[in-house]
C-alpha atoms as a PDB file:
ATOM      1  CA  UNK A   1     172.886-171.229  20.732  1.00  0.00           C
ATOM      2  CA  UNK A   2     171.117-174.362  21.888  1.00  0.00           C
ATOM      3  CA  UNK A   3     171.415-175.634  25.355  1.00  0.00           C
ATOM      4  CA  UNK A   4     170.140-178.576  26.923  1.00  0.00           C
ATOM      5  CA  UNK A   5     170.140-177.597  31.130  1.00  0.00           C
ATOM      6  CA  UNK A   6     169.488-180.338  33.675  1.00  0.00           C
ATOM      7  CA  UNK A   7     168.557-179.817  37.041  1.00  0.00           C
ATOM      8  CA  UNK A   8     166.091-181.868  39.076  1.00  0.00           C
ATOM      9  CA  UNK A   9     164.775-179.554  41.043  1.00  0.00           C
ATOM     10  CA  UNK A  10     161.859-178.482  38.690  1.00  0.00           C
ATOM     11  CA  UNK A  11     160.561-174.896  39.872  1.00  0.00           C
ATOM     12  CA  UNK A  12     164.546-173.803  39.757  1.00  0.00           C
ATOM     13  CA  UNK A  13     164.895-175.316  36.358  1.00  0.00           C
ATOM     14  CA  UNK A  14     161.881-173.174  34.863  1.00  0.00           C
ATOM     15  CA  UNK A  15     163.355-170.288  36.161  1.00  0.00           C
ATOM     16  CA  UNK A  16     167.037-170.692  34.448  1.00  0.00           C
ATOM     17  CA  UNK A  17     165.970-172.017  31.614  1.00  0.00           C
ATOM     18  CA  UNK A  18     163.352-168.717  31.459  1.00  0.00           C
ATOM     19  CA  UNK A  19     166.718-166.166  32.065  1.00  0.00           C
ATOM     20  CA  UNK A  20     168.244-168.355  29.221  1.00  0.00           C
ATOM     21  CA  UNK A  21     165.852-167.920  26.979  1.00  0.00           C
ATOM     22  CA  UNK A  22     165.413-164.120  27.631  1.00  0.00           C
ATOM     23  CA  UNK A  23     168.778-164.054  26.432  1.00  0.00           C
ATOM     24  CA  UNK A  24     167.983-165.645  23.372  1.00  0.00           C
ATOM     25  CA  UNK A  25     169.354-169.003  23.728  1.00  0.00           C
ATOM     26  CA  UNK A  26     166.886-172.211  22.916  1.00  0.00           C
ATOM     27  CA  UNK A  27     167.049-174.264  26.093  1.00  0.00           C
ATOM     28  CA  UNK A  28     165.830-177.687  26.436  1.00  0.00           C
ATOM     29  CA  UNK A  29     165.086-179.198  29.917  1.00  0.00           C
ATOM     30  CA  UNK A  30     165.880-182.607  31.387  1.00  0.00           C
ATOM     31  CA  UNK A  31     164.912-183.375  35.171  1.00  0.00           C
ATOM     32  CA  UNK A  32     167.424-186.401  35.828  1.00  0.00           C
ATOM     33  CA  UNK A  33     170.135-188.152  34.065  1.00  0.00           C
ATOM     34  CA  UNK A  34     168.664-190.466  32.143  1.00  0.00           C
ATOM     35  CA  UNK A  35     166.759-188.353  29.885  1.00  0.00           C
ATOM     36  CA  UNK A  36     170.033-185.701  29.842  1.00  0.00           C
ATOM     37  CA  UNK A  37     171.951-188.671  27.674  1.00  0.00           C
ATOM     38  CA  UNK A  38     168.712-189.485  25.835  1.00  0.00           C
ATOM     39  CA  UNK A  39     168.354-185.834  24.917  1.00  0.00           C
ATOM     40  CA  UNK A  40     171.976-185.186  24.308  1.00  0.00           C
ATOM     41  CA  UNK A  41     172.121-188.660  21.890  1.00  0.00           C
ATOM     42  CA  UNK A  42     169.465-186.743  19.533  1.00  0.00           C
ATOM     43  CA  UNK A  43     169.787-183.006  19.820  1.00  0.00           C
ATOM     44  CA  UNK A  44     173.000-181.190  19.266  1.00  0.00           C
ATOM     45  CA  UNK A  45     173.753-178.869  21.772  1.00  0.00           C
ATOM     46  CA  UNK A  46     176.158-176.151  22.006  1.00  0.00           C
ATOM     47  CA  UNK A  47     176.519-176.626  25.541  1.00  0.00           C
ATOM     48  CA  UNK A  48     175.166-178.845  28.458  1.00  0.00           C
ATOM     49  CA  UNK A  49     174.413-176.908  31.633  1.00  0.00           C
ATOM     50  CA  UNK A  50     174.745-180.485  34.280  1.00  0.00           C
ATOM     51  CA  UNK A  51     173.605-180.733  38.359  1.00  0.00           C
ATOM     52  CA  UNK A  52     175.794-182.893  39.471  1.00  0.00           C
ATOM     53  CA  UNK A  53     173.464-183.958  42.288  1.00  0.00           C
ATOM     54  CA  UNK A  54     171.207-185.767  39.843  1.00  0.00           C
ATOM     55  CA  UNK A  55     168.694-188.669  40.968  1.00  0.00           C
ATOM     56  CA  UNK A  56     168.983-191.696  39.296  1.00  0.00           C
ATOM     57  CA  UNK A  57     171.452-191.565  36.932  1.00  0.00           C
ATOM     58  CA  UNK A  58     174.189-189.098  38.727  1.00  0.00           C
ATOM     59  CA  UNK A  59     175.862-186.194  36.917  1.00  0.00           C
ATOM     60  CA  UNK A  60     179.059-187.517  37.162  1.00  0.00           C
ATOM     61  CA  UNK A  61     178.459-190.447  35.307  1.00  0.00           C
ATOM     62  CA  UNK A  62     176.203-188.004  32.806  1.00  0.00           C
ATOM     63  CA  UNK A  63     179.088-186.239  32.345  1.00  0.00           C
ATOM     64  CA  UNK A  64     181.602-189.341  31.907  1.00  0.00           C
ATOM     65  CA  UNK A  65     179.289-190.706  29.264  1.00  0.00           C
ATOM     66  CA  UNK A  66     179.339-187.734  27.711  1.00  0.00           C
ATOM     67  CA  UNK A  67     183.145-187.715  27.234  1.00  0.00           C
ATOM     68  CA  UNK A  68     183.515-191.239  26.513  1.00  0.00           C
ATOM     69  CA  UNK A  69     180.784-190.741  23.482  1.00  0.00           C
ATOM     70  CA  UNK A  70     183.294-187.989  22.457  1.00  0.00           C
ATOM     71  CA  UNK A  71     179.729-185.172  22.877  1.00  0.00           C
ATOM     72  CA  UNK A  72     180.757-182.125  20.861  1.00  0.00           C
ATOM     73  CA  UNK A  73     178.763-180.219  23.535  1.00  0.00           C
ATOM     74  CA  UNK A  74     180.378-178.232  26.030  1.00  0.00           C
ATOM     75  CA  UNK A  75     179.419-178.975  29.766  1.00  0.00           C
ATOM     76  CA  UNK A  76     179.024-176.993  32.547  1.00  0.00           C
ATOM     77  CA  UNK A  77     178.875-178.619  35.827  1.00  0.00           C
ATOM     78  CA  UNK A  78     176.706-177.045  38.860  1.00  0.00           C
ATOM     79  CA  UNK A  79     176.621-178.238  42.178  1.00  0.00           C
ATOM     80  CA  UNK A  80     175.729-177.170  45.860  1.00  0.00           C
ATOM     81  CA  UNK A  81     179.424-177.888  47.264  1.00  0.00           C
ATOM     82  CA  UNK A  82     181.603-175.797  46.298  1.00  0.00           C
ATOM     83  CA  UNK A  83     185.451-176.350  47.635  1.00  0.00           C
ATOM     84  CA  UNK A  84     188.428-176.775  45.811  1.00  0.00           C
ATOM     85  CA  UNK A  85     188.397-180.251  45.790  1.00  0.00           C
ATOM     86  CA  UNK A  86     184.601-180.664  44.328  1.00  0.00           C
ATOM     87  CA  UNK A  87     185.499-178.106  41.727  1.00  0.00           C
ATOM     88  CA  UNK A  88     188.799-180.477  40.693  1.00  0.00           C
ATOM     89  CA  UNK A  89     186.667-183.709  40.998  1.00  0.00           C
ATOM     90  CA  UNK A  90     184.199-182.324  38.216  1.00  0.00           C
ATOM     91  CA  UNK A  91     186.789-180.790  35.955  1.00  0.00           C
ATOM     92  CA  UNK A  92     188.974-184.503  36.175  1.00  0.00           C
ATOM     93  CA  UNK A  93     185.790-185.906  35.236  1.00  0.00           C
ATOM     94  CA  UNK A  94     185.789-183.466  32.138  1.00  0.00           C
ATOM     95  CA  UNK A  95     184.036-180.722  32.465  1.00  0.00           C
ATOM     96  CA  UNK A  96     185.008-177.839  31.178  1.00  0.00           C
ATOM     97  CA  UNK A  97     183.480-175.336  33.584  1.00  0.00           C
ATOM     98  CA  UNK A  98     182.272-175.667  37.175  1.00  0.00           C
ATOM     99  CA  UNK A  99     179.777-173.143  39.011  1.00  0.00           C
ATOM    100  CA  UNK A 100     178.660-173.603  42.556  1.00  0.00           C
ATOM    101  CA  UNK A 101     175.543-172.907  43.724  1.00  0.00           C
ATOM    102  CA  UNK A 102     174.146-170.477  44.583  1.00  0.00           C
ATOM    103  CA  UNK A 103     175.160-168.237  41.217  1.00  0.00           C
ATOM    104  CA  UNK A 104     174.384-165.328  39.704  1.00  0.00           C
ATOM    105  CA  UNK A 105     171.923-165.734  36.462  1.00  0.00           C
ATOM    106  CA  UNK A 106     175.133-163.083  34.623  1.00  0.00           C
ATOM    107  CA  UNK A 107     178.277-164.918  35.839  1.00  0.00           C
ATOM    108  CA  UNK A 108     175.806-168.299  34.339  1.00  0.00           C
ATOM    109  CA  UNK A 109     175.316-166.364  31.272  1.00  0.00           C
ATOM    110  CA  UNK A 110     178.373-165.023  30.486  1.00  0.00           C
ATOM    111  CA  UNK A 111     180.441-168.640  31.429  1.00  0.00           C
ATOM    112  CA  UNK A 112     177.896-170.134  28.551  1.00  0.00           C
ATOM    113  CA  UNK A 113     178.762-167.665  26.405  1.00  0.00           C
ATOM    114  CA  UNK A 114     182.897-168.065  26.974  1.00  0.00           C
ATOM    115  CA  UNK A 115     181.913-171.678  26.498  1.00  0.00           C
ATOM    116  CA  UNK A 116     180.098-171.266  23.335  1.00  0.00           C
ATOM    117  CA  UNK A 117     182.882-169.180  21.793  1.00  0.00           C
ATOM    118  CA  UNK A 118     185.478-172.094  22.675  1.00  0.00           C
ATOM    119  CA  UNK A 119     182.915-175.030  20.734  1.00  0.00           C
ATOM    120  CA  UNK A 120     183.503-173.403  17.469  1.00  0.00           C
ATOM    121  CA  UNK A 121     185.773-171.068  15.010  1.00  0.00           C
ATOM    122  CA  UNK A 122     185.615-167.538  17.057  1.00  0.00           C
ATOM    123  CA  UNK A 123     182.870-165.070  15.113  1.00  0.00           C
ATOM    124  CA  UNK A 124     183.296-161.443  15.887  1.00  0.00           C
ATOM    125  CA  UNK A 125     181.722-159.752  19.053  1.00  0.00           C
ATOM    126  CA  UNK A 126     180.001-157.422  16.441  1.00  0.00           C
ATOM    127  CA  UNK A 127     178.562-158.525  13.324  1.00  0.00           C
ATOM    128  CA  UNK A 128     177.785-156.661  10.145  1.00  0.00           C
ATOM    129  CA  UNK A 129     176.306-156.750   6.820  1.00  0.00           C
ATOM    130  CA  UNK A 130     175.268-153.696   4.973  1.00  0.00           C
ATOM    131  CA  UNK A 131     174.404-150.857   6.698  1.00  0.00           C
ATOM    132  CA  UNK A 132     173.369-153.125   9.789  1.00  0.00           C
ATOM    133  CA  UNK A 133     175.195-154.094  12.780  1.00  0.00           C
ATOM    134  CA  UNK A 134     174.756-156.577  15.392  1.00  0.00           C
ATOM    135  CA  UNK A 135     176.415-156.664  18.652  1.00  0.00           C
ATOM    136  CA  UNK A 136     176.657-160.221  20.175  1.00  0.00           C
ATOM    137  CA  UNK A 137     177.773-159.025  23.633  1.00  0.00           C
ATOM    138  CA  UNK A 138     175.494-155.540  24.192  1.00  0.00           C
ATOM    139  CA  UNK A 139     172.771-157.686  22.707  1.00  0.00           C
ATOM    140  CA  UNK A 140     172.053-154.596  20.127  1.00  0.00           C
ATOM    141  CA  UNK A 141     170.994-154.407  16.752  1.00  0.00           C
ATOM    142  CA  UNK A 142     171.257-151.188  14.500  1.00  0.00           C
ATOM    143  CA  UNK A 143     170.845-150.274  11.321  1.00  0.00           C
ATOM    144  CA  UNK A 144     171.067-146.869   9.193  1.00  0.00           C
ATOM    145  CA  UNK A 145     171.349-145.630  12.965  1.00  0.00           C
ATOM    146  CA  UNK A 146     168.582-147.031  14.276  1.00  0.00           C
ATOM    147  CA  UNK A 147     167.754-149.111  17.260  1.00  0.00           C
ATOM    148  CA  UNK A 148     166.007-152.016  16.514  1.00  0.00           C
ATOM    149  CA  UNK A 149     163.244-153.557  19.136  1.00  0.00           C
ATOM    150  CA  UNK A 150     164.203-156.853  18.775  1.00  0.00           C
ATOM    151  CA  UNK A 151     162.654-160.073  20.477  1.00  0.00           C
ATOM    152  CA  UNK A 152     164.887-162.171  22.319  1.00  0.00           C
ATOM    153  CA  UNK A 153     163.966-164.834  19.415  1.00  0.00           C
ATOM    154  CA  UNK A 154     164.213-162.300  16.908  1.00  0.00           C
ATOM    155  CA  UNK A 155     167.717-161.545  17.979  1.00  0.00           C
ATOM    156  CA  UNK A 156     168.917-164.929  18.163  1.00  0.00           C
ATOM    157  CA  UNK A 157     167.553-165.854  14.412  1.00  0.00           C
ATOM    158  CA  UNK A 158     169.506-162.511  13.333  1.00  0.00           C
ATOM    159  CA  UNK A 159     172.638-163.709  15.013  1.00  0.00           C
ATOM    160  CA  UNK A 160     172.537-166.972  13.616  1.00  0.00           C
ATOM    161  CA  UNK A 161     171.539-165.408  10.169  1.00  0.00           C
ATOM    162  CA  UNK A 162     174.391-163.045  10.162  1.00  0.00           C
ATOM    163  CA  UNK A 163     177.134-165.208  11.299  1.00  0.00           C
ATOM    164  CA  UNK A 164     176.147-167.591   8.431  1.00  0.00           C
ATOM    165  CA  UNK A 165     178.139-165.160   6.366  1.00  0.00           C
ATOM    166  CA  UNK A 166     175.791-165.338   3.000  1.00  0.00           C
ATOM    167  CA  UNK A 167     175.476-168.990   3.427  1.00  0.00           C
ATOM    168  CA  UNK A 168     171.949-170.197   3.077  1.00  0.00           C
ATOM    169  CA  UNK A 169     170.322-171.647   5.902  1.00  0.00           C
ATOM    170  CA  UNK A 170     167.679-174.297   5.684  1.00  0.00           C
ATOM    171  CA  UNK A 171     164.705-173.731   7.442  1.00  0.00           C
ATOM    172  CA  UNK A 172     165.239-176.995   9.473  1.00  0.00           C
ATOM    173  CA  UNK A 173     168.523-175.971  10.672  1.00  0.00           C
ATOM    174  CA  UNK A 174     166.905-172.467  11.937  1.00  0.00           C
ATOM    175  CA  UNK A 175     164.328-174.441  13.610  1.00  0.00           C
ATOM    176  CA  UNK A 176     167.025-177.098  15.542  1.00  0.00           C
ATOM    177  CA  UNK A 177     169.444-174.185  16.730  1.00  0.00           C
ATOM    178  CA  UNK A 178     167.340-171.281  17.493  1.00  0.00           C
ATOM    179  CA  UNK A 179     164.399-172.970  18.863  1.00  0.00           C
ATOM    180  CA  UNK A 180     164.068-175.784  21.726  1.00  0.00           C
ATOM    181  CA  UNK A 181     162.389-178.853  21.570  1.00  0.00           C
ATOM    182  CA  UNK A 182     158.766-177.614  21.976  1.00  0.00           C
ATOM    183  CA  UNK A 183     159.015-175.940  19.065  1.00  0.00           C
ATOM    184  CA  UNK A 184     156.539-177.683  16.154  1.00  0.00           C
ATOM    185  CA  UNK A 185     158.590-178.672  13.180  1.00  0.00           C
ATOM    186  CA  UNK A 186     154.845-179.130  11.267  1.00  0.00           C
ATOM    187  CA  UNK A 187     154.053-175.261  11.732  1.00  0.00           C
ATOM    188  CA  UNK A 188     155.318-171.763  10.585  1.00  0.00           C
ATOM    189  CA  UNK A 189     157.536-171.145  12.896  1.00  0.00           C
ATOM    190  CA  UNK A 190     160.142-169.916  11.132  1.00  0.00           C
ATOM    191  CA  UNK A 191     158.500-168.222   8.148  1.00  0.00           C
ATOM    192  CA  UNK A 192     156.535-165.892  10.720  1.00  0.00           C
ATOM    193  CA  UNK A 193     159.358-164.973  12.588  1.00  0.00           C
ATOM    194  CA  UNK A 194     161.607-164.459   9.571  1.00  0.00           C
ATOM    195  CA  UNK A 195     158.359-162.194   8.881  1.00  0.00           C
ATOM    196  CA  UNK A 196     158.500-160.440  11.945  1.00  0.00           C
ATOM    197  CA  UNK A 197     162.056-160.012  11.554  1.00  0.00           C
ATOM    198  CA  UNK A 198     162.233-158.323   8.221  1.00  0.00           C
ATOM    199  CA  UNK A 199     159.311-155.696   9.304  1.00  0.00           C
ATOM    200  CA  UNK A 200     161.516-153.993  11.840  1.00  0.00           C
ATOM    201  CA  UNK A 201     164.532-154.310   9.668  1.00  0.00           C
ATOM    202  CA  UNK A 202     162.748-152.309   7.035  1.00  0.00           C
ATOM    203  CA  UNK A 203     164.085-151.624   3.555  1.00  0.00           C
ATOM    204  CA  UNK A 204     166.097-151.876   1.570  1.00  0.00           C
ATOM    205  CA  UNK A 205     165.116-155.576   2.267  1.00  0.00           C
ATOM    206  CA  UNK A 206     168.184-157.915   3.845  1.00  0.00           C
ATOM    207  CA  UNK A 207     166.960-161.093   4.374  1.00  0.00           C
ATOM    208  CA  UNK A 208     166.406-163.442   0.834  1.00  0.00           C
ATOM    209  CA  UNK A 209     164.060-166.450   0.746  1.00  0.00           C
ATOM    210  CA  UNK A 210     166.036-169.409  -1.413  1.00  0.00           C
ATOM    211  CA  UNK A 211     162.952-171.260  -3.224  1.00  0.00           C
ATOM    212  CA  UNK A 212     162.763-174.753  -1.595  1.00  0.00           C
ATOM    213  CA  UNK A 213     166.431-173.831  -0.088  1.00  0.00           C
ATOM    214  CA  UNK A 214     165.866-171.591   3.049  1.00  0.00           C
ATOM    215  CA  UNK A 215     167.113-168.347   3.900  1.00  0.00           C
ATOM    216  CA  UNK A 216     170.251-165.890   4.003  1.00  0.00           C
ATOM    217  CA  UNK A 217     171.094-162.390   5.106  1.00  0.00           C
ATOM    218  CA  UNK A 218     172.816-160.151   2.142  1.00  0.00           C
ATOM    219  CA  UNK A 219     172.830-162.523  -0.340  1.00  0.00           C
ATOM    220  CA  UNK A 220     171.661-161.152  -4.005  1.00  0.00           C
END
């Protein structure tokens, strides 16, 4: 899941987008408006966490050009007031979630997680393929009956692996929904971590390499 969060206040943005990414999700920060619609024009995000209380360019006209560009993302709106009427106001705008600040990092979490699940066709909480399983919401990964210690990145490239279904993923693709924008498109990203990845899963090996093609879980 790839999520672009934008908050101007830069110390509290760090911190979010570090719970985020603990949880496995590639986050991409952007401290005003302005470069929120620049980054959302290029990247694709799942969902859009949005301050309203933006400098410059103000959230609620982030969020109407978002909606008026028809923005596949999903966007959840944050602000410091919090009455009935500021939660309508951003909702009529077109949001489809509103949190007031202060929140809880889990309640954040678990709305951009409900929203995620609405963006697309609905996977199963748990995935499977073989002898391993994969549950989305425990964040858990077994196999044979084992417990695997998985990185938060790991995880997430498993996930995305798994609920490809046999489909092969290019490389590319891994690197633009897993990973954020820092990651280096010119390195080995991927390859290590795919590397990394099929160490702890062990044998019988799960994870193919498609010469010049990319990669898929429980293919032949």
């Amino acid at each position: 899941m790839r999520i672009l969060l934008v908050e101007d206040h830069e110390e509290l943005a760090e911190t979010v987008a570090d719970v985020l990414r603990s949880e496995g999700m590639a986050v991409d920060v952007a401290l005003d408006g302005q470069a929120a619609l620049e980054r959302a024009g290029i990247n694709g995000y799942d969902v859009i966490v949005l301050d309203r209380d933006l400098p410059g360019v103000h959230g609620d006209d982030v969020c109407r050009a978002l909606v008026a560009g028809q923005s596949p993302s999903r966007v959840l709106m944050l602000t410091a007031a919090g009455s009935v009427e500021d939660r309508v106001d951003g909702l009529e705008l077109g949001a489809d979630d509103y949190l007031p600040k202060p929140f809880a990092f889990t309640e954040l979490t678990a709305r951009i997680r409900a929203l995620r699940r609405r963006s697309g066709p609905p996977l199963p909480t748990v995935l499977a393929c073989a002898d391993l399983r994969l549950d989305s919401a425990r964040r858990t990964a077994i196999r044979a009956g084992r417990r695997l210690a998985l990185s938060p990145k790991e995880f997430a490239l498993l996930e995305y692996l798994m609920a490809a279904a046999e489909r092969i993923v290019p490389a590319e693709e891994l690197l633009e929904r897993v990973w954020d924008e820092a990651a280096d498109p010119f390195t080995a990203t991927v390859k290590v971590t795919v590397g990394r990845l099929r160490a702890k899963l062990g044998d019988p090996p799960l994870i193919e390499t498609v010469r010049e093609a990319g990669y898929r879980i429980g293919g032949s």
